[in-house]
C-alpha atoms as a PDB file:
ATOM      1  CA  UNK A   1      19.739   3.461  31.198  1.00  0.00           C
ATOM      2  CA  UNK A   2      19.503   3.359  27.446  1.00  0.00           C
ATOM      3  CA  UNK A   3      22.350   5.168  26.721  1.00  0.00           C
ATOM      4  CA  UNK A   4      24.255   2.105  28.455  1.00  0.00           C
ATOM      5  CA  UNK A   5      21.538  -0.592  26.968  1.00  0.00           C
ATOM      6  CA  UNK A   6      22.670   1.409  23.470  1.00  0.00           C
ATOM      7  CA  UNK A   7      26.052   1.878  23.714  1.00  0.00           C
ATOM      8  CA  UNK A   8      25.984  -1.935  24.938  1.00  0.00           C
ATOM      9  CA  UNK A   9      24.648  -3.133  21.609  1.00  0.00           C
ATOM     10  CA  UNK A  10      26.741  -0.743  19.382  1.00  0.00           C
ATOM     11  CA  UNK A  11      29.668  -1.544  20.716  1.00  0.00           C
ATOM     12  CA  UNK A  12      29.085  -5.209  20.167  1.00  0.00           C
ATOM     13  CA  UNK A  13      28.591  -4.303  16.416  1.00  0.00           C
ATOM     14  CA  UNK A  14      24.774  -5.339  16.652  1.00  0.00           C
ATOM     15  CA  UNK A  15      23.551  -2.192  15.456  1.00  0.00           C
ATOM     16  CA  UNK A  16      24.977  -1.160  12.226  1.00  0.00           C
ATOM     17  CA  UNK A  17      25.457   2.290  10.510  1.00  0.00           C
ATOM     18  CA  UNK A  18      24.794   1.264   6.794  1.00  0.00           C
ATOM     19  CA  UNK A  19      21.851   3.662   6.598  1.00  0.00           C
ATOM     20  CA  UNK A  20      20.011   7.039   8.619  1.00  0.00           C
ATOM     21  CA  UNK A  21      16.119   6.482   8.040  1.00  0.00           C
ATOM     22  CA  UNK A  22      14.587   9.792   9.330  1.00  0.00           C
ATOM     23  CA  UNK A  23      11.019  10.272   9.854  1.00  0.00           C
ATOM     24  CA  UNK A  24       8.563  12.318  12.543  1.00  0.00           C
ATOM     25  CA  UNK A  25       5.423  11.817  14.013  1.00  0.00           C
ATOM     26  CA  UNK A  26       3.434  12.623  16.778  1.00  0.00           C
ATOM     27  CA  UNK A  27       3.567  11.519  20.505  1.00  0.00           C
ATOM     28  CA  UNK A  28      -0.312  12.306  21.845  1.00  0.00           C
ATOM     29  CA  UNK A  29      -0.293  13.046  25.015  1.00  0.00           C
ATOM     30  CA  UNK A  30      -2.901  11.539  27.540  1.00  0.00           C
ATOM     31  CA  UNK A  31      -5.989  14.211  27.138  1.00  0.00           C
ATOM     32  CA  UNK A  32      -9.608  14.365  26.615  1.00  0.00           C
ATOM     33  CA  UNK A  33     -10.187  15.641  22.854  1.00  0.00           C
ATOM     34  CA  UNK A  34     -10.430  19.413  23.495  1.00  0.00           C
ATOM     35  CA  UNK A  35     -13.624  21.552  23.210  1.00  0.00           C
ATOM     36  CA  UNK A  36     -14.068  24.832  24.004  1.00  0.00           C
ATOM     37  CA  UNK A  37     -16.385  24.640  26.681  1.00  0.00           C
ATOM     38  CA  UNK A  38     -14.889  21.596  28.209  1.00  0.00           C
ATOM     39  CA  UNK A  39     -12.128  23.529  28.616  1.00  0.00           C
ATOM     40  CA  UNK A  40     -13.757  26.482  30.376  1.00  0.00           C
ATOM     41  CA  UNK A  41     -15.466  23.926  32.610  1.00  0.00           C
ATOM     42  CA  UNK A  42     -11.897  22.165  33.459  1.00  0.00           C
ATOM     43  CA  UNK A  43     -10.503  25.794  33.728  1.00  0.00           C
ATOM     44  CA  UNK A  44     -13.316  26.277  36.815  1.00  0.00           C
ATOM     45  CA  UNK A  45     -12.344  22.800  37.927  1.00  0.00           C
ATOM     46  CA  UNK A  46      -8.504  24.343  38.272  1.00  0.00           C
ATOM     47  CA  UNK A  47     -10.005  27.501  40.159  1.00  0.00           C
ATOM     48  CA  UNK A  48     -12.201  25.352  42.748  1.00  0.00           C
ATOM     49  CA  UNK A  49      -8.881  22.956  43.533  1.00  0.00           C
ATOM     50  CA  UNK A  50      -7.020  25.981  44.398  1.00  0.00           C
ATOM     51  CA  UNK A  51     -10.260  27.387  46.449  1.00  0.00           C
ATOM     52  CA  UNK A  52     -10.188  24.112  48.406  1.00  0.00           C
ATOM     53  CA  UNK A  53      -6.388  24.575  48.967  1.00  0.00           C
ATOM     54  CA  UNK A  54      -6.756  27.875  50.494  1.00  0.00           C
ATOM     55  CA  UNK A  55     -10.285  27.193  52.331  1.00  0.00           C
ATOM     56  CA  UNK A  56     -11.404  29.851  50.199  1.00  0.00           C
ATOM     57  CA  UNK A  57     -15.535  29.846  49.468  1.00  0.00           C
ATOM     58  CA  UNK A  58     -16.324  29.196  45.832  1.00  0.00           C
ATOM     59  CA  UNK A  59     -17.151  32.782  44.214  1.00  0.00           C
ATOM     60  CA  UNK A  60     -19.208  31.701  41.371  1.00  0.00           C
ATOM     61  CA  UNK A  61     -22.732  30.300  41.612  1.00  0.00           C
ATOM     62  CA  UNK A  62     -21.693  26.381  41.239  1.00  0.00           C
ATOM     63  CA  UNK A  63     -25.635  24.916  41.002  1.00  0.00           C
ATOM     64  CA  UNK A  64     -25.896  27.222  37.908  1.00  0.00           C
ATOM     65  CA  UNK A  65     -22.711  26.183  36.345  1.00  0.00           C
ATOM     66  CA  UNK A  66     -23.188  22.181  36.779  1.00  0.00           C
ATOM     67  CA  UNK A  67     -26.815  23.042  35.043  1.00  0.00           C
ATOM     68  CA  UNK A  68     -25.041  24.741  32.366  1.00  0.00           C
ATOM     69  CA  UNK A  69     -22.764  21.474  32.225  1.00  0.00           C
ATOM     70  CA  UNK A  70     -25.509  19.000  32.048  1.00  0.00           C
ATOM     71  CA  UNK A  71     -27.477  21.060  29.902  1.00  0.00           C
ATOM     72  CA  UNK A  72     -23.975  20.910  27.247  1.00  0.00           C
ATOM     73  CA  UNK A  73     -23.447  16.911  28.068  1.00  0.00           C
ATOM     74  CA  UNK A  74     -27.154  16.316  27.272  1.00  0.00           C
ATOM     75  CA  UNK A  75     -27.752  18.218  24.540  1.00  0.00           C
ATOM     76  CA  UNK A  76     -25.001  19.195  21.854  1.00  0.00           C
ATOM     77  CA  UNK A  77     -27.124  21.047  18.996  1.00  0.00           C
ATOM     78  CA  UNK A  78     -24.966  23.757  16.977  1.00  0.00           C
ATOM     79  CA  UNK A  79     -27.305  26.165  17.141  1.00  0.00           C
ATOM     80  CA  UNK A  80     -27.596  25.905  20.835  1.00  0.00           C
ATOM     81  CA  UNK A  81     -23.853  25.675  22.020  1.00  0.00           C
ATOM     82  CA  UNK A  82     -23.085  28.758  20.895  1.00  0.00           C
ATOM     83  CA  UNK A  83     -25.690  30.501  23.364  1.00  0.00           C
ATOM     84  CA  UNK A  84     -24.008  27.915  26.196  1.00  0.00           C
ATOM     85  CA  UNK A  85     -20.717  29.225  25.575  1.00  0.00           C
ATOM     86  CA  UNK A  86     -21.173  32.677  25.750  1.00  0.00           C
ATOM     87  CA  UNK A  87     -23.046  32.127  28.658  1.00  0.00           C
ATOM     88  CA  UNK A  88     -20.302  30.087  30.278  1.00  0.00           C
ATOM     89  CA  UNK A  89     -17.741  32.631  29.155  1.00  0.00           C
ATOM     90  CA  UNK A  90     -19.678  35.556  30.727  1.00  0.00           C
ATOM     91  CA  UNK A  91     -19.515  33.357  34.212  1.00  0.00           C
ATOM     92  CA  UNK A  92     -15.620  32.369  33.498  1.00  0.00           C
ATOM     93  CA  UNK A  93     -14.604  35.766  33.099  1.00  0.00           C
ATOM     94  CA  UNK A  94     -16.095  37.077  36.025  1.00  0.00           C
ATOM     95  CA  UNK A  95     -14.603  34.350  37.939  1.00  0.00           C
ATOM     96  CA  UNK A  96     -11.098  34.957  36.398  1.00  0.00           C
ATOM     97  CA  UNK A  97     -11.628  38.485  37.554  1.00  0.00           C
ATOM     98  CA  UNK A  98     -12.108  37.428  40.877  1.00  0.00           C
ATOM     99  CA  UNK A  99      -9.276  34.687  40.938  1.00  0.00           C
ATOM    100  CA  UNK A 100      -6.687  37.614  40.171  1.00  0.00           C
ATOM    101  CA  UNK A 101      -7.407  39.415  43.070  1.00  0.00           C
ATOM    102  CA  UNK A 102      -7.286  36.673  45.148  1.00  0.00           C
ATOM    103  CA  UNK A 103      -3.661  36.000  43.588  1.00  0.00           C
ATOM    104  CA  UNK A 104      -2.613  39.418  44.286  1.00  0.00           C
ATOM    105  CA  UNK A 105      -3.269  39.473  47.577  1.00  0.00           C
ATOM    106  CA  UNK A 106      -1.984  35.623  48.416  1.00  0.00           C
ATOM    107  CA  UNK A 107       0.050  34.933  51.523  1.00  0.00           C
ATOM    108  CA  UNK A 108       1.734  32.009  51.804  1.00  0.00           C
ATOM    109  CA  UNK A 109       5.045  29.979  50.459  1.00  0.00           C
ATOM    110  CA  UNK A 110       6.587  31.227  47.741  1.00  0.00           C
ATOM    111  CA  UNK A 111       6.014  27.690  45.639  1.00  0.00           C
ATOM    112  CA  UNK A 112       2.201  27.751  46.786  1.00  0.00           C
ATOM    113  CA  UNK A 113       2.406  31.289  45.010  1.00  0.00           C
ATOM    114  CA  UNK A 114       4.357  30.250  42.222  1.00  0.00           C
ATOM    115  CA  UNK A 115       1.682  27.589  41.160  1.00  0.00           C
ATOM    116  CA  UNK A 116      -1.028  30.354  41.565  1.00  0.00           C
ATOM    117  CA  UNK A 117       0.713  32.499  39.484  1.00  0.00           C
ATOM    118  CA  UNK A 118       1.337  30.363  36.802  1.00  0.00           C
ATOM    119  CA  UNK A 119      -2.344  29.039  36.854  1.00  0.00           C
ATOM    120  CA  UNK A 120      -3.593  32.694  36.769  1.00  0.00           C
ATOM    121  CA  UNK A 121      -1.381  33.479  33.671  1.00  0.00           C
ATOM    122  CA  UNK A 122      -2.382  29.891  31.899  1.00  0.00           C
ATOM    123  CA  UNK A 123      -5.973  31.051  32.206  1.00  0.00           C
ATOM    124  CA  UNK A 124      -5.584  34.797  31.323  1.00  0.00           C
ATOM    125  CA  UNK A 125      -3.483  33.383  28.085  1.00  0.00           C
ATOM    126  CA  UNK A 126      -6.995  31.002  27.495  1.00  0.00           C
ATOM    127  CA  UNK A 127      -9.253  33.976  28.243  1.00  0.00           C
ATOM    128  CA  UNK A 128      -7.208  36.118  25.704  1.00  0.00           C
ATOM    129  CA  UNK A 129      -7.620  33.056  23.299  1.00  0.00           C
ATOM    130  CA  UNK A 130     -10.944  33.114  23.173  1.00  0.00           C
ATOM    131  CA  UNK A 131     -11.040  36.636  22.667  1.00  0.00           C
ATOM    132  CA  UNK A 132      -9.264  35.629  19.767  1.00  0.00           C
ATOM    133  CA  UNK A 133     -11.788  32.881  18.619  1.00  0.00           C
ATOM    134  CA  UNK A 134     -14.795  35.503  19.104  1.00  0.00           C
ATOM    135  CA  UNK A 135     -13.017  37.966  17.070  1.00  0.00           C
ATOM    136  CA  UNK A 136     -12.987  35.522  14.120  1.00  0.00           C
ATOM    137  CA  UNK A 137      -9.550  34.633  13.845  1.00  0.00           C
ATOM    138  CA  UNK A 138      -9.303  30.794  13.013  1.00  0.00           C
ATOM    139  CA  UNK A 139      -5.283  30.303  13.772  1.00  0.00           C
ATOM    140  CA  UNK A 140      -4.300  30.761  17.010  1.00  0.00           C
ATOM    141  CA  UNK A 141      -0.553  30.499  17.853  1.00  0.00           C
ATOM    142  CA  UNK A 142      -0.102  28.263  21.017  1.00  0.00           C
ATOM    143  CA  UNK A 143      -3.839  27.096  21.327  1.00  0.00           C
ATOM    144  CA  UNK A 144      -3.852  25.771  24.432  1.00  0.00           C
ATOM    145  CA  UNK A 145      -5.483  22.215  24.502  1.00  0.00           C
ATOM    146  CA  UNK A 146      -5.367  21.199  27.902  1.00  0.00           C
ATOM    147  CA  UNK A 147      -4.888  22.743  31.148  1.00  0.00           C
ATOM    148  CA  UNK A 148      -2.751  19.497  32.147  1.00  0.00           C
ATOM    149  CA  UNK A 149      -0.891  19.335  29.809  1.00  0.00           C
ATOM    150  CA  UNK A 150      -0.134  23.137  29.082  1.00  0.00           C
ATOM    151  CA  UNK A 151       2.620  22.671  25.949  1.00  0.00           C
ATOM    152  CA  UNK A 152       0.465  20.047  24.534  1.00  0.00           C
ATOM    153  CA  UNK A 153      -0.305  21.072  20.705  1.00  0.00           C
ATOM    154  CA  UNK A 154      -2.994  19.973  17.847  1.00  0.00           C
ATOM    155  CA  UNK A 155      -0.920  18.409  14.951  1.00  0.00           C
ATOM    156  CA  UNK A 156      -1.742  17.522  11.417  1.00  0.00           C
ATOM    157  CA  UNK A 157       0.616  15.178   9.935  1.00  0.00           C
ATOM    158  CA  UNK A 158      -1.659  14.241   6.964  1.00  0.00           C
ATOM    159  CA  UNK A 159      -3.494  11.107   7.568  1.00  0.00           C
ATOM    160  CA  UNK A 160      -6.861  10.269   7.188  1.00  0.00           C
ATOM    161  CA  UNK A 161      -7.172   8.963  10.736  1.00  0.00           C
ATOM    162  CA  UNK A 162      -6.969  10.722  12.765  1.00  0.00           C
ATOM    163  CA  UNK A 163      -6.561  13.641  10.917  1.00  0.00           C
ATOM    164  CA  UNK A 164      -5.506  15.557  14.196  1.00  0.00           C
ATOM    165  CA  UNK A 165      -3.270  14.753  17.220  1.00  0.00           C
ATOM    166  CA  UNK A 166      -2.917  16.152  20.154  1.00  0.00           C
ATOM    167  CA  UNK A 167       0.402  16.409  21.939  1.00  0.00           C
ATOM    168  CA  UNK A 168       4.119  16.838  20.734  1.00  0.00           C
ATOM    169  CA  UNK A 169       6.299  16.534  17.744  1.00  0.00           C
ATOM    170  CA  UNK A 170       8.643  13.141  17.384  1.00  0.00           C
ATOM    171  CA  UNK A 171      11.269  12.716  15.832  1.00  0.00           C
ATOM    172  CA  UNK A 172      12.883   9.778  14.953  1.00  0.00           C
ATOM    173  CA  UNK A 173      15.729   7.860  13.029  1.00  0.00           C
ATOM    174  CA  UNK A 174      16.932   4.129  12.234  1.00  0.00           C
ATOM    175  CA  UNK A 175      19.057   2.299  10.569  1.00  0.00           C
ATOM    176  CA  UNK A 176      17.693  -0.535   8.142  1.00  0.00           C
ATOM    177  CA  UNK A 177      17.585  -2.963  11.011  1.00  0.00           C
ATOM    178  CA  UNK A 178      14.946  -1.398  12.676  1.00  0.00           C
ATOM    179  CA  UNK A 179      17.471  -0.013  15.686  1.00  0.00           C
ATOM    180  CA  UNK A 180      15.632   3.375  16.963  1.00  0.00           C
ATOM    181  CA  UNK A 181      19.003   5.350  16.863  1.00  0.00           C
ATOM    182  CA  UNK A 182      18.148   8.704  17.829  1.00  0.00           C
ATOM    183  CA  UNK A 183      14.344  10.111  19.315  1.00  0.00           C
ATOM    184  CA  UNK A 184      13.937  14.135  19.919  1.00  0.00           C
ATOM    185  CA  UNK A 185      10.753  15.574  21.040  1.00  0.00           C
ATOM    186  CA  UNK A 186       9.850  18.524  20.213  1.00  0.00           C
ATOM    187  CA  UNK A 187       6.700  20.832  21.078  1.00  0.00           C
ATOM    188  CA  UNK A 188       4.574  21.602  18.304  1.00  0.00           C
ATOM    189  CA  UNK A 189       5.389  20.659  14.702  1.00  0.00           C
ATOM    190  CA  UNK A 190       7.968  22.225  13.661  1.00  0.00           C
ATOM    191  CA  UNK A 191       9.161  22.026  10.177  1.00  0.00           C
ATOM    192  CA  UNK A 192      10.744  18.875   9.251  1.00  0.00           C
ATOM    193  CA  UNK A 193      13.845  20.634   7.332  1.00  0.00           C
ATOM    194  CA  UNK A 194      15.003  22.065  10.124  1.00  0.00           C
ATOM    195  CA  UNK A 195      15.386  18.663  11.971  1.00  0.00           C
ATOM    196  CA  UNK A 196      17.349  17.090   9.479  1.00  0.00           C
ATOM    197  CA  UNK A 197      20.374  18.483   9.838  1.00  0.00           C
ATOM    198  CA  UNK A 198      20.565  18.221  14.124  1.00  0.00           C
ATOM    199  CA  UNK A 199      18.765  14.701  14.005  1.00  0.00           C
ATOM    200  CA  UNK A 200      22.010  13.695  11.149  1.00  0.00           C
ATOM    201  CA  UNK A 201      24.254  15.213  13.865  1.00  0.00           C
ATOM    202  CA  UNK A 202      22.703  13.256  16.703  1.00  0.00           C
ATOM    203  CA  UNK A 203      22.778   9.934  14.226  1.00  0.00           C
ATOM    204  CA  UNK A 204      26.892  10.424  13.479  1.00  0.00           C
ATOM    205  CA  UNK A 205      27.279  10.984  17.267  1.00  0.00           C
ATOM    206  CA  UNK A 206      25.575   8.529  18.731  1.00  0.00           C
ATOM    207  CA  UNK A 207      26.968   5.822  16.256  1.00  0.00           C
ATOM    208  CA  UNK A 208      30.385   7.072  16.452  1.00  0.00           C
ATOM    209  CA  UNK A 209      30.619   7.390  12.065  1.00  0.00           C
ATOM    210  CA  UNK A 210      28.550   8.730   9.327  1.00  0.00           C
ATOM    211  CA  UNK A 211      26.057   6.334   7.394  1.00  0.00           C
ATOM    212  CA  UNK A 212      26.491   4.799   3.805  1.00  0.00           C
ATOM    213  CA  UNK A 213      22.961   5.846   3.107  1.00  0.00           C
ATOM    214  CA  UNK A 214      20.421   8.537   4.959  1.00  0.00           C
ATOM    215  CA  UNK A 215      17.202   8.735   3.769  1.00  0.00           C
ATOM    216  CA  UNK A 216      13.731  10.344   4.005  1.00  0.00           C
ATOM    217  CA  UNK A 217      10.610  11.887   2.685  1.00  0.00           C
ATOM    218  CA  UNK A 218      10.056  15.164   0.594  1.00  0.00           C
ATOM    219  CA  UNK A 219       8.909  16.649   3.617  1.00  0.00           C
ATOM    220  CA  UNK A 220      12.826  17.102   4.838  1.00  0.00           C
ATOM    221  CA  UNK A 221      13.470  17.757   0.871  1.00  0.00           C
ATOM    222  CA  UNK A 222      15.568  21.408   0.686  1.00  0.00           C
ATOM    223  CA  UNK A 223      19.257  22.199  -1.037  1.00  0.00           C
ATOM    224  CA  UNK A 224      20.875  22.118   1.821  1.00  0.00           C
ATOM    225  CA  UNK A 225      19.416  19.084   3.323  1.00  0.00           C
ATOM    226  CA  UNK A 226      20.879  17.303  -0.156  1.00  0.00           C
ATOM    227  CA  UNK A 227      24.763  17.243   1.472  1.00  0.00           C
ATOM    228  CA  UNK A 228      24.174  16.029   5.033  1.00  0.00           C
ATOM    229  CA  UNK A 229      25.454  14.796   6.729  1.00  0.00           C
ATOM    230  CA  UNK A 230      29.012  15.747   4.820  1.00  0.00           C
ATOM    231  CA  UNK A 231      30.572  12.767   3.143  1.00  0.00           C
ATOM    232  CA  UNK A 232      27.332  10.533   3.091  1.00  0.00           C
ATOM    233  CA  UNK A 233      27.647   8.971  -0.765  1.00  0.00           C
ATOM    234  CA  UNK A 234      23.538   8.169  -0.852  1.00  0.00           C
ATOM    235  CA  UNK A 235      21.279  11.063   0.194  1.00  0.00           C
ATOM    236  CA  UNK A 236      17.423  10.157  -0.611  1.00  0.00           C
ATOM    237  CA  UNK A 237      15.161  12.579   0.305  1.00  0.00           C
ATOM    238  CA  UNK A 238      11.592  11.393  -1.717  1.00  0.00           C
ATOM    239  CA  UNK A 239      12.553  11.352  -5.401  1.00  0.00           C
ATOM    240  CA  UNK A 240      13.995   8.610  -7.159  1.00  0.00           C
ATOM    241  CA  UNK A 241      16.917  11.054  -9.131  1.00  0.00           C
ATOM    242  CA  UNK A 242      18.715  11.970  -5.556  1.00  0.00           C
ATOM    243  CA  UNK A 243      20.920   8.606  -6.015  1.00  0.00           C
ATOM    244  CA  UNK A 244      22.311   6.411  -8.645  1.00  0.00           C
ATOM    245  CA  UNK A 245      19.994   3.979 -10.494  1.00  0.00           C
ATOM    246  CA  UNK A 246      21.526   0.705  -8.640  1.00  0.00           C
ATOM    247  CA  UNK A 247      20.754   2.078  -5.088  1.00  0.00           C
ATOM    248  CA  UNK A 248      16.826   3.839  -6.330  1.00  0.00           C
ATOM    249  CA  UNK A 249      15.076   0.465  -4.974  1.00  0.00           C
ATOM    250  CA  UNK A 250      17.033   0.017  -2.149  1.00  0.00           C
ATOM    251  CA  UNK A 251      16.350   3.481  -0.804  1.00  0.00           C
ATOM    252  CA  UNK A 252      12.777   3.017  -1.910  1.00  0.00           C
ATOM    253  CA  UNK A 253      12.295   0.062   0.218  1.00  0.00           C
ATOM    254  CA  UNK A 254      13.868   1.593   3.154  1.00  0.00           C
ATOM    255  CA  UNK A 255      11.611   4.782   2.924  1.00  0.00           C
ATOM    256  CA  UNK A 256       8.847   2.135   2.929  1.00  0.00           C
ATOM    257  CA  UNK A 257      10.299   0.132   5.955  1.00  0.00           C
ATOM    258  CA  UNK A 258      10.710   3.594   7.811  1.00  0.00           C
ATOM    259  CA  UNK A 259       6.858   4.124   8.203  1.00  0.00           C
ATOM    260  CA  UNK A 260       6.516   0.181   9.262  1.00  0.00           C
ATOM    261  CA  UNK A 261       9.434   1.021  12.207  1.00  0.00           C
ATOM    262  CA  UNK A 262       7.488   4.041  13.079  1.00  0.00           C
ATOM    263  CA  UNK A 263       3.648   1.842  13.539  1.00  0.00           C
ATOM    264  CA  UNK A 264       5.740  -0.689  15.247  1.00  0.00           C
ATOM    265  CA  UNK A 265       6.979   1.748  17.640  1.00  0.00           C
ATOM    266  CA  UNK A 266       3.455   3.622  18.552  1.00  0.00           C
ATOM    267  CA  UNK A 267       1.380   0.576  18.469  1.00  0.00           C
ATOM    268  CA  UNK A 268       3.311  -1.702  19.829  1.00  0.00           C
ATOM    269  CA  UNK A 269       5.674   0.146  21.831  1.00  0.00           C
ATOM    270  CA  UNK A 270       4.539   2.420  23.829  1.00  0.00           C
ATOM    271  CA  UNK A 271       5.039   5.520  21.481  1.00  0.00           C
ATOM    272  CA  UNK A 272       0.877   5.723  20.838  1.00  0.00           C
ATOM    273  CA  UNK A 273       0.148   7.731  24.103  1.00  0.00           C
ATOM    274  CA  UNK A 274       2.696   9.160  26.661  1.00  0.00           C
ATOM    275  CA  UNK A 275       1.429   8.778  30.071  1.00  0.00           C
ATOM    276  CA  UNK A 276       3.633  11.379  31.892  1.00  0.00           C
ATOM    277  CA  UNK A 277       3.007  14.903  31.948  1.00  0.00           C
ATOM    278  CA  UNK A 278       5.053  17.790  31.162  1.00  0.00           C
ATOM    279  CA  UNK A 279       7.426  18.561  28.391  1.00  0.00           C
ATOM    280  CA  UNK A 280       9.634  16.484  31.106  1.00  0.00           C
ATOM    281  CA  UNK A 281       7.633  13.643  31.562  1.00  0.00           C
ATOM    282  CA  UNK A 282       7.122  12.895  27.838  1.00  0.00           C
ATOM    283  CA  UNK A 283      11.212  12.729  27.330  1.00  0.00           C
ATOM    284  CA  UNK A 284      11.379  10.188  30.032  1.00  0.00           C
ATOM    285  CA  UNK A 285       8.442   8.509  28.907  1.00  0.00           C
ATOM    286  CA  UNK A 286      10.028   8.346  25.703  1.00  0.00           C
ATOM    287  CA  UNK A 287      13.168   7.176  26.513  1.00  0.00           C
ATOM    288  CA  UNK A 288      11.781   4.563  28.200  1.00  0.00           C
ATOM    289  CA  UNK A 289      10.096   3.846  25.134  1.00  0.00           C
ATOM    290  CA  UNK A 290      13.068   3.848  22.910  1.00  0.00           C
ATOM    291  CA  UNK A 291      14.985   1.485  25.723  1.00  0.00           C
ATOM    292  CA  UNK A 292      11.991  -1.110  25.207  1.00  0.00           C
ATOM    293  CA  UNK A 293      11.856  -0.758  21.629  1.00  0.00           C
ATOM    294  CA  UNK A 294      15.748  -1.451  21.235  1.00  0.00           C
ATOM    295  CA  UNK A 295      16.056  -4.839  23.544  1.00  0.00           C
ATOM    296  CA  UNK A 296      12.678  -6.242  21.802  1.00  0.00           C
ATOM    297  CA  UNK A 297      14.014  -5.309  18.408  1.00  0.00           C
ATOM    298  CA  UNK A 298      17.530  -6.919  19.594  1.00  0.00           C
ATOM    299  CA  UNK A 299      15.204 -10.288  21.294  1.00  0.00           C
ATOM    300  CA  UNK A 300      13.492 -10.530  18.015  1.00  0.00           C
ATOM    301  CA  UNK A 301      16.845 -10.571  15.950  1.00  0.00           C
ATOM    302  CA  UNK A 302      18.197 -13.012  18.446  1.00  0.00           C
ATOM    303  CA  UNK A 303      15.552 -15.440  18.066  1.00  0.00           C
ATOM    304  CA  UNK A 304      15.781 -15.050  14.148  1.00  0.00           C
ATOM    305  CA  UNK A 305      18.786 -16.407  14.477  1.00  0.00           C
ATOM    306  CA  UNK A 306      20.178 -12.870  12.366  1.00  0.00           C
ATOM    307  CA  UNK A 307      22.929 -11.979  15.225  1.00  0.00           C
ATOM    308  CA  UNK A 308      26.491 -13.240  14.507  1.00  0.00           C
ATOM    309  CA  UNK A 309      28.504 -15.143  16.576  1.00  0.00           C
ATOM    310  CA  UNK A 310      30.899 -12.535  17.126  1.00  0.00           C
ATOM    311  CA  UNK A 311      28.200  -9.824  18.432  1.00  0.00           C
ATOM    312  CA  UNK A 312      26.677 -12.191  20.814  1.00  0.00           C
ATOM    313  CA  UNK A 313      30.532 -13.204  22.285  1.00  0.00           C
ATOM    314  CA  UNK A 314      30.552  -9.451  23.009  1.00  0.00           C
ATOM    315  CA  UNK A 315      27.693  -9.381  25.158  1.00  0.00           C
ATOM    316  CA  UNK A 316      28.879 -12.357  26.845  1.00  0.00           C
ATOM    317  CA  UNK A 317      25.843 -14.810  25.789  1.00  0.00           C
ATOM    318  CA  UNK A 318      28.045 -17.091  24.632  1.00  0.00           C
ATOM    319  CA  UNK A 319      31.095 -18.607  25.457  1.00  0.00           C
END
């Protein structure tokens, strides 16, 4: 569906290809902000629906647990979270114990089993986590945030607020319309100068030609970032000396317009929060996304009156 609502509008020679703005961001996924013990207490949660599944009894004391619970919701003093968490942990690994057995020795579909399995191995990844955590070490590769939304990641992209996100890398390009040309996402934030070059790619293919101008921050800035995509004459990646003096304020001003595209498109657009699940669900959900974002962008150009003749003859909206 947008690849025909795209190909639709390029066709008609709505969207141009003067210029590539590049730029990522983050796509938060739908989660409570993560704590430690909130997570241990939504890893039992996991472990009980899978008792309930199986009519097997609950092996932990739960009375004790939902004290522990209340006694962390009520009262949230430094000094006394650390005891609750260690005593929660004690409890969770016990339980985890337990849980593996049961695993072992399932019977049932093979599905049934495979969601078991991959439970078991999403909380024995946790437990070794916060192994990790107790150990000292204070970067943990793959930190899992939520047990929903298992390839969710934290990401700094360096703004005051919120100075953390949780979810998936996006990334993004447009031309100096405001088109959204290409969207990739990615999970967890990987470095921006190694998008460049596929997200130029995905730009010349998509718009059948390679732009006059592509342009973005320091943060794709590297030598070999300087010559793509091959044959572009303006290449602006943050500094003022990458062009000629005549186009410096033009490529200034679309850097500037690049962040306004991007606000646009997470406040406005759905791009703030994805509300499907998975690695999966947060392509479709953006994609659907991007589909919006295009036929509001082209609605708001059509009422602006900024849409030649010619284009709209194309799409048949006028005689």
């Amino acid at each position: 569906m947008e690849s025909v609502i795209f190909n639709m509008l390029r066709v008609a020679k709505v969207i141009d290809t003067d210029s590539m703005l590049i730029d990522s961001t983050v796509l938060p996924d739908n989660i409570i902000y993560p704590t430690d013990l909130g997570l241990i207490f939504k890893a039992f949660k996991k472990m009980e629906q899978f008792a309930r599944q199986y009519y097997i009894p609950i092996w932990w004391d739960s009375q004790e647990l939902r004290q522990l619970r209340r006694e962390y919701n009520l009262n949230r003093k430094k000094t006394e979270i650390a005891d609750l968490f260690f005593e929660v942990l004690l409890i969770f690994s016990a339980g985890l114990r337990k849980y593996e057995t049961i695993v072992q020795s399932l019977e049932g579909s093979d599905k049934n089993k495979e969601k078991a399995q991959q439970l078991l191995d999403l909380l024995m990844l946790f437990q070794d986590q916060n192994a990790q955590k107790l150990a000292g070490e204070r970067h943990i590769p793959n930190r899992i945030v939520s047990f929903d939304e298992p390839d969710s990641r934290p990401i700094k992209k360096g703004k005051k607020y919120p100075n953390c996100e949780f979810g998936s890398t996006l990334q993004l390009s447009f031309n100096r319309q405001g088109f959204m040309i290409t969207m990739e996402n990615f999970i967890g934030k990987p470095n921006d100068k190694t998008l460049w070059h596929r997200t130029a790619l995905l730009f010349e293919k998509r718009m059948k030609g390679s732009p006059d101008h592509a342009i973005g921050d320091q943060g794709y800035r590297s030598r070999a970032n300087q010559e793509i995509p091959k044959g572009c004459p303006h290449i602006f990646l943050g500094r003022s000396q990458d062009v000629a003096e005549e186009k410096q304020d033009y490529c200034r001003k679309a850097r500037s317009a690049t962040e306004g595209f991007i606000s646009v498109s997470k406040n406005l657009r759905g791009f703030g929060c994805s509300l499907y699940q998975g690695t999966d669900g947060n392509r479709i959900w953006s994609l659907l996304c991007q589909t919006a974002y295009n036929l509001k962008k082209f609605l708001q150009l059509y009422n602006d009156e900024k849409i030649s003749e010619g284009c709209l003859m194309k799409l048949g909206l006028i005689g």
